[in-house]
C-alpha atoms as a PDB file:
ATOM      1  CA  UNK A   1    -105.236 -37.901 -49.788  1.00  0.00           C
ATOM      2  CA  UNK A   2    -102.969 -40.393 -48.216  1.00  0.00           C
ATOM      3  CA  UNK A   3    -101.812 -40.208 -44.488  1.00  0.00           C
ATOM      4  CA  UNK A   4     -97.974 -39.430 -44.867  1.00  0.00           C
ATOM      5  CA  UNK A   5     -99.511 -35.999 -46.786  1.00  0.00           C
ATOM      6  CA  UNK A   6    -101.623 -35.629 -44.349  1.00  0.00           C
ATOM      7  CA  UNK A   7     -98.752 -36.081 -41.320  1.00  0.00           C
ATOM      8  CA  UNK A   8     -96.335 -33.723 -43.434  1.00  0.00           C
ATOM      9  CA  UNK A   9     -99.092 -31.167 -43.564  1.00  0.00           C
ATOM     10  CA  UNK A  10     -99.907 -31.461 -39.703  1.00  0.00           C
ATOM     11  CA  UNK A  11     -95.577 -31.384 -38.896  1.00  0.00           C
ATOM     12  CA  UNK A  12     -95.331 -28.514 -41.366  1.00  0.00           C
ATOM     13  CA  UNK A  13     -97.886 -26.346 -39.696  1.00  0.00           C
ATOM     14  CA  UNK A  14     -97.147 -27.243 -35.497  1.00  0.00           C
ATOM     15  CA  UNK A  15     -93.617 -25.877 -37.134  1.00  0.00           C
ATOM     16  CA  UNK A  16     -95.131 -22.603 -38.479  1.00  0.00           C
ATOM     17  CA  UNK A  17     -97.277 -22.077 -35.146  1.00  0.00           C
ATOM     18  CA  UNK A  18     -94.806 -23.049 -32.627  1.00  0.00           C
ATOM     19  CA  UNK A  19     -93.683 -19.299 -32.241  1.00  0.00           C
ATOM     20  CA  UNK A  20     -97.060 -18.084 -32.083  1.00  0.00           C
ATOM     21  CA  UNK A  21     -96.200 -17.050 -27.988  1.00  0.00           C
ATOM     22  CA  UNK A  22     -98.232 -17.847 -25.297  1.00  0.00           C
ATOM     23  CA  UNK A  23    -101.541 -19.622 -27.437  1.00  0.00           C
ATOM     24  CA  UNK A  24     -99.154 -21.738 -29.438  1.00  0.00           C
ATOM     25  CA  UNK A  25    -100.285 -25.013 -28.265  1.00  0.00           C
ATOM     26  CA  UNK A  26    -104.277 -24.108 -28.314  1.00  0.00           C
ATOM     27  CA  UNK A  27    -103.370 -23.292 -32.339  1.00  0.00           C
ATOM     28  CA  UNK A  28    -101.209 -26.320 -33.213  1.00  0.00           C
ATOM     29  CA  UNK A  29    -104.182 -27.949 -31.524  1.00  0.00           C
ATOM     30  CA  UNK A  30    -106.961 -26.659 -33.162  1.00  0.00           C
ATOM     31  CA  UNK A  31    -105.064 -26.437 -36.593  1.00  0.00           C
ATOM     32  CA  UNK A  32    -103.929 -30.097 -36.493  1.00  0.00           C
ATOM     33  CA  UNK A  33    -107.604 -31.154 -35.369  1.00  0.00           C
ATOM     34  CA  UNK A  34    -109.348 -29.473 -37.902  1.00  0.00           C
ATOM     35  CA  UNK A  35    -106.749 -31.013 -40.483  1.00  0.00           C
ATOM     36  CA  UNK A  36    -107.437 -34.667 -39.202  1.00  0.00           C
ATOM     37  CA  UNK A  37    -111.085 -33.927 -39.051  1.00  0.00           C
ATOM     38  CA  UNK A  38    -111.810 -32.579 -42.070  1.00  0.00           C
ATOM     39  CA  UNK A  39    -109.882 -35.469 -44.118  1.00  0.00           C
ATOM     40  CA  UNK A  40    -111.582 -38.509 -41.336  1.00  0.00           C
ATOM     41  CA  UNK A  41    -115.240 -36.545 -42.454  1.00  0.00           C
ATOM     42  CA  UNK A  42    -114.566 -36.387 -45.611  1.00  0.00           C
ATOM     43  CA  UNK A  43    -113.571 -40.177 -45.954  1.00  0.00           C
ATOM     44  CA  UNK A  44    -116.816 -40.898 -44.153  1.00  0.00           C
ATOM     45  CA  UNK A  45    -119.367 -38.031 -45.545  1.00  0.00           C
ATOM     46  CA  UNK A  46    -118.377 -35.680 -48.213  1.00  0.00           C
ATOM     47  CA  UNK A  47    -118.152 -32.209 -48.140  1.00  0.00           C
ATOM     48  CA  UNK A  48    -120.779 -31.931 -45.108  1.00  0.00           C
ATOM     49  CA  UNK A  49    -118.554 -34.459 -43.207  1.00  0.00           C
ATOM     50  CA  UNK A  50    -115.460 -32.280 -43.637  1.00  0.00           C
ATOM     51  CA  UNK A  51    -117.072 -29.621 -42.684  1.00  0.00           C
ATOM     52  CA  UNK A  52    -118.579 -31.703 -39.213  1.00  0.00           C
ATOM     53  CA  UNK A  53    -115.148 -33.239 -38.746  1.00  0.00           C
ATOM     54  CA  UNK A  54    -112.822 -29.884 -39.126  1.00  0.00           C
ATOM     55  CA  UNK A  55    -115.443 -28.313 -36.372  1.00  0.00           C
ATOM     56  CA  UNK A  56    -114.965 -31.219 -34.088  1.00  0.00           C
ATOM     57  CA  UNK A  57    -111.523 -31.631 -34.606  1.00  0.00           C
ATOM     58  CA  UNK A  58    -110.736 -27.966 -33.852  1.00  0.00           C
ATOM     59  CA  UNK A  59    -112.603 -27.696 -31.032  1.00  0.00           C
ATOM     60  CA  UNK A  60    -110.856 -30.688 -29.728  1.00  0.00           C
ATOM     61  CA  UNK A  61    -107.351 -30.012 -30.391  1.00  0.00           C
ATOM     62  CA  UNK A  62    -108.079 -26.425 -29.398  1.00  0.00           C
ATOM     63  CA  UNK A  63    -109.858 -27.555 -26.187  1.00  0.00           C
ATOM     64  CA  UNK A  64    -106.676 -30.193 -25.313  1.00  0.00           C
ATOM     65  CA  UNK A  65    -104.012 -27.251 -26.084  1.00  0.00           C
ATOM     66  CA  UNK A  66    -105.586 -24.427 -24.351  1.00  0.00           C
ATOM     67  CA  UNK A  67    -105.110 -23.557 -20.431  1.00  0.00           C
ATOM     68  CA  UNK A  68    -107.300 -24.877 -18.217  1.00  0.00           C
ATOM     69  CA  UNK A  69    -108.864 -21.563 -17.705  1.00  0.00           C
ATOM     70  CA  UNK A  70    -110.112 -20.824 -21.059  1.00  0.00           C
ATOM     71  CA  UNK A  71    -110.828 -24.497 -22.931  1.00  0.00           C
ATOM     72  CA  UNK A  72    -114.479 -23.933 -23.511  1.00  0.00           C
ATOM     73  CA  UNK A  73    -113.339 -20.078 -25.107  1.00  0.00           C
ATOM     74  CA  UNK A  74    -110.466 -21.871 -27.325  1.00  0.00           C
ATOM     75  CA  UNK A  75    -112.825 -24.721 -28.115  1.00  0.00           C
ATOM     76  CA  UNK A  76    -115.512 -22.457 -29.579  1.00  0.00           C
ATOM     77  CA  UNK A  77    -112.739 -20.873 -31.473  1.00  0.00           C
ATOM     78  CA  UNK A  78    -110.913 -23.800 -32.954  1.00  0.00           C
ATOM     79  CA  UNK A  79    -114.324 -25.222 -33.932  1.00  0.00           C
ATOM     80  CA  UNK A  80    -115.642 -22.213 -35.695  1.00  0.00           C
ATOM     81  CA  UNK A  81    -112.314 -20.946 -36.876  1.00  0.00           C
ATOM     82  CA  UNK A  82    -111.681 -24.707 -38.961  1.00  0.00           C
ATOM     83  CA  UNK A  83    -116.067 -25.147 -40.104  1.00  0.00           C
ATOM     84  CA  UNK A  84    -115.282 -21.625 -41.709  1.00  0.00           C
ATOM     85  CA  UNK A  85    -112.060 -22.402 -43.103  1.00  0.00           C
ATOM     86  CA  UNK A  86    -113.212 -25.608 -44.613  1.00  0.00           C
ATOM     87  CA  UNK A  87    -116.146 -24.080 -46.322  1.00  0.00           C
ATOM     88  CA  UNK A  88    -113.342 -21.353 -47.424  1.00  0.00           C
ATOM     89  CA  UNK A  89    -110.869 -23.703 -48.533  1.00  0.00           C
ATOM     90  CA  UNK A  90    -113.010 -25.747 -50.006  1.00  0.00           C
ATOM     91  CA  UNK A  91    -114.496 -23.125 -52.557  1.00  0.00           C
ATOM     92  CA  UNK A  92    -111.203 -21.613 -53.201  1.00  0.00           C
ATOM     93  CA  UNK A  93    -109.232 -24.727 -53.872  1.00  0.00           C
ATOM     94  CA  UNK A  94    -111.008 -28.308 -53.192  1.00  0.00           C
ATOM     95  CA  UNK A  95    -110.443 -30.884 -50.961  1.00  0.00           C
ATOM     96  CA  UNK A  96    -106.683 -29.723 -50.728  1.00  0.00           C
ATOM     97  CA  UNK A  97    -108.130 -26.015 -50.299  1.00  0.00           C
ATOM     98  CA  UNK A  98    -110.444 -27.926 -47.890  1.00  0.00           C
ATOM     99  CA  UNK A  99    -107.848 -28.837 -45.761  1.00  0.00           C
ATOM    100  CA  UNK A 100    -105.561 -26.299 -45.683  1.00  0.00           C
ATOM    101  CA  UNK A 101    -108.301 -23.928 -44.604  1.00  0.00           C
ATOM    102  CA  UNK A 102    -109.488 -26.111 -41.924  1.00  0.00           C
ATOM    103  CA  UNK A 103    -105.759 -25.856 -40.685  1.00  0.00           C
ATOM    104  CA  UNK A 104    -105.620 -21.851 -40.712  1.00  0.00           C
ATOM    105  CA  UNK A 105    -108.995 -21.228 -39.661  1.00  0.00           C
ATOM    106  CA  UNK A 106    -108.629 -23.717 -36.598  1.00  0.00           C
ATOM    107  CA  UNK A 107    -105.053 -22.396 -35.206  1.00  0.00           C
ATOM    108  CA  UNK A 108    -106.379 -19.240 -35.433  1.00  0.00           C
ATOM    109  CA  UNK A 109    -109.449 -19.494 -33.925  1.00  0.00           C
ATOM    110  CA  UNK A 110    -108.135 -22.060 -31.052  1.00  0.00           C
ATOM    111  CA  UNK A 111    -105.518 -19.457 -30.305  1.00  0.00           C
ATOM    112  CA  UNK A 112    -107.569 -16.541 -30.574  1.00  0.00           C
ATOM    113  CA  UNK A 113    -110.198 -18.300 -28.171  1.00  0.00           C
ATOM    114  CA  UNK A 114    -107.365 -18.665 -25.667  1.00  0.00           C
ATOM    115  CA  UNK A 115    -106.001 -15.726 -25.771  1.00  0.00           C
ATOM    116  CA  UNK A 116    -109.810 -14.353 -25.429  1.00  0.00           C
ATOM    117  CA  UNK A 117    -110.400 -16.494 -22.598  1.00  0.00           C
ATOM    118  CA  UNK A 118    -106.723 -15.456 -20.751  1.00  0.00           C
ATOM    119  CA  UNK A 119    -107.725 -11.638 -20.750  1.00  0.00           C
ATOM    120  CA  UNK A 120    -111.311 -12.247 -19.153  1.00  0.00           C
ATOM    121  CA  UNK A 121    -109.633 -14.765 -16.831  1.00  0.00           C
ATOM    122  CA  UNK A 122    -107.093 -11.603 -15.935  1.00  0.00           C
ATOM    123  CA  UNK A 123    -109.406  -8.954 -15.854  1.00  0.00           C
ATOM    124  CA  UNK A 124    -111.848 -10.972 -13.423  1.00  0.00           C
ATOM    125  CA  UNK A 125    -108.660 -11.691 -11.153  1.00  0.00           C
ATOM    126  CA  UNK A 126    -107.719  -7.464 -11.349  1.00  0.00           C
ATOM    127  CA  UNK A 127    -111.145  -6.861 -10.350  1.00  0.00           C
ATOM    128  CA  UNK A 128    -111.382  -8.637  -7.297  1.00  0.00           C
ATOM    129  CA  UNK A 129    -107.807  -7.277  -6.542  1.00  0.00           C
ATOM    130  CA  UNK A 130    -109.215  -3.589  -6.723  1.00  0.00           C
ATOM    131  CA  UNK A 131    -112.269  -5.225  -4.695  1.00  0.00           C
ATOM    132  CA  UNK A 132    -109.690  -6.158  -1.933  1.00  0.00           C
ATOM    133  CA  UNK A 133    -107.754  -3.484  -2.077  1.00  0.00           C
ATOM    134  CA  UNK A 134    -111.078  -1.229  -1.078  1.00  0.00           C
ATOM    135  CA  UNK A 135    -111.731  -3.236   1.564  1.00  0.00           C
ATOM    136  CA  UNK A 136    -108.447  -2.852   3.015  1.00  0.00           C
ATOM    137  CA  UNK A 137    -108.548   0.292   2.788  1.00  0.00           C
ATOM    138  CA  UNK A 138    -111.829   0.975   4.574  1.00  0.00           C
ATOM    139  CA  UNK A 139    -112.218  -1.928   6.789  1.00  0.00           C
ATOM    140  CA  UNK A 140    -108.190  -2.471   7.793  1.00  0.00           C
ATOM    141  CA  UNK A 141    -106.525  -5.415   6.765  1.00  0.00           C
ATOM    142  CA  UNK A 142    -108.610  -8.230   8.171  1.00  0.00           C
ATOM    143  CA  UNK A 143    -105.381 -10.520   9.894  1.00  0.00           C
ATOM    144  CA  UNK A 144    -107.308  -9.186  13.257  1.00  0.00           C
ATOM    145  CA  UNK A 145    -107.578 -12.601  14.627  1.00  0.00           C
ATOM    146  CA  UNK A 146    -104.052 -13.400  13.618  1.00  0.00           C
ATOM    147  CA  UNK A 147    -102.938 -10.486  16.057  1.00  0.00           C
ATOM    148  CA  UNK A 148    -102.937 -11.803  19.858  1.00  0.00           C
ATOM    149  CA  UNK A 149    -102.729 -14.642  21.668  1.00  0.00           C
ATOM    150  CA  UNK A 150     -99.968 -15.972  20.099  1.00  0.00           C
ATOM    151  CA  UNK A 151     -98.604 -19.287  21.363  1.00  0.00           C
ATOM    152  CA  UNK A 152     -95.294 -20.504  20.124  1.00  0.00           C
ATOM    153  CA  UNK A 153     -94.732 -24.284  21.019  1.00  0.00           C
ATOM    154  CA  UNK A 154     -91.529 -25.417  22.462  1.00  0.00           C
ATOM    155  CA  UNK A 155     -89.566 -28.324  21.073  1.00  0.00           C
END
């Protein structure tokens, strides 16, 4: 497959994933790395290279698109979501089914790993809110040491 099919591909699907909402850019990651890795491993070691080089590849672009928060979650994702749609792909159409499932399954496994790793992220920071809200309800406030001995300087 030459590389302007290959760069058409990757432009046509960042278009199709660029209103995906707040895991966009961990799916045009992983779906563009598991693209470019599945054709670089095949080049380089058949059908078990493609399959290597979509998982790296989505993992990476997943990993480099994701929030900082939840890389390792969207890395998992991408890399798992473009291995299985390779091996899809691949028996389903050939090295052009190869490819094209790479893409899928890596977009939407990099975003679903973010979006995974967002909601854990949120639910760990509503947690300790409830946590602080009990102890300011039980043990006051805790700005006692803020309260006297003020000293304002004059300029």
């Amino acid at each position: 497959m030459k590389f302007s099919s290959i760069l058409l591909l990757s432009l046509s699907l960042a278009s199709g994933f660029a209103c995906a909402g707040g895991t966009a850019e961990a799916g045009i990651g992983g779906a563009l790395g598991g693209v470019l890795g599945s054709a670089v491993g095949q080049s380089l070691g058949g059908n078990t290279g493609s399959t290597i080089g979509a998982a790296l590849g989505g993992a990476g672009g997943s990993a480099v698109g994701a929030n900082r928060h939840s890389r390792g979650e969207a890395a998992i994702g991408g890399a798992l979501g473009a291995a299985g749609g390779n091996v899809v792909g691949r028996s389903m159409g050939g090295t052009n089914g190869a490819l094209l499932g790479a893409a899928a399954g890596g977009g939407a496994g990099g975003a679903l790993g973010n979006y995974m790793g967002n909601s854990s992220d949120y639910e760990g920071r509503h947690y300790r809110g409830e946590r602080r809200e009990y102890h300011r309800e039980h043990h006051g406030h805790g700005w006692g040491h803020r309260k006297h001995h003020r000293h304002w300087e004059d300029d």
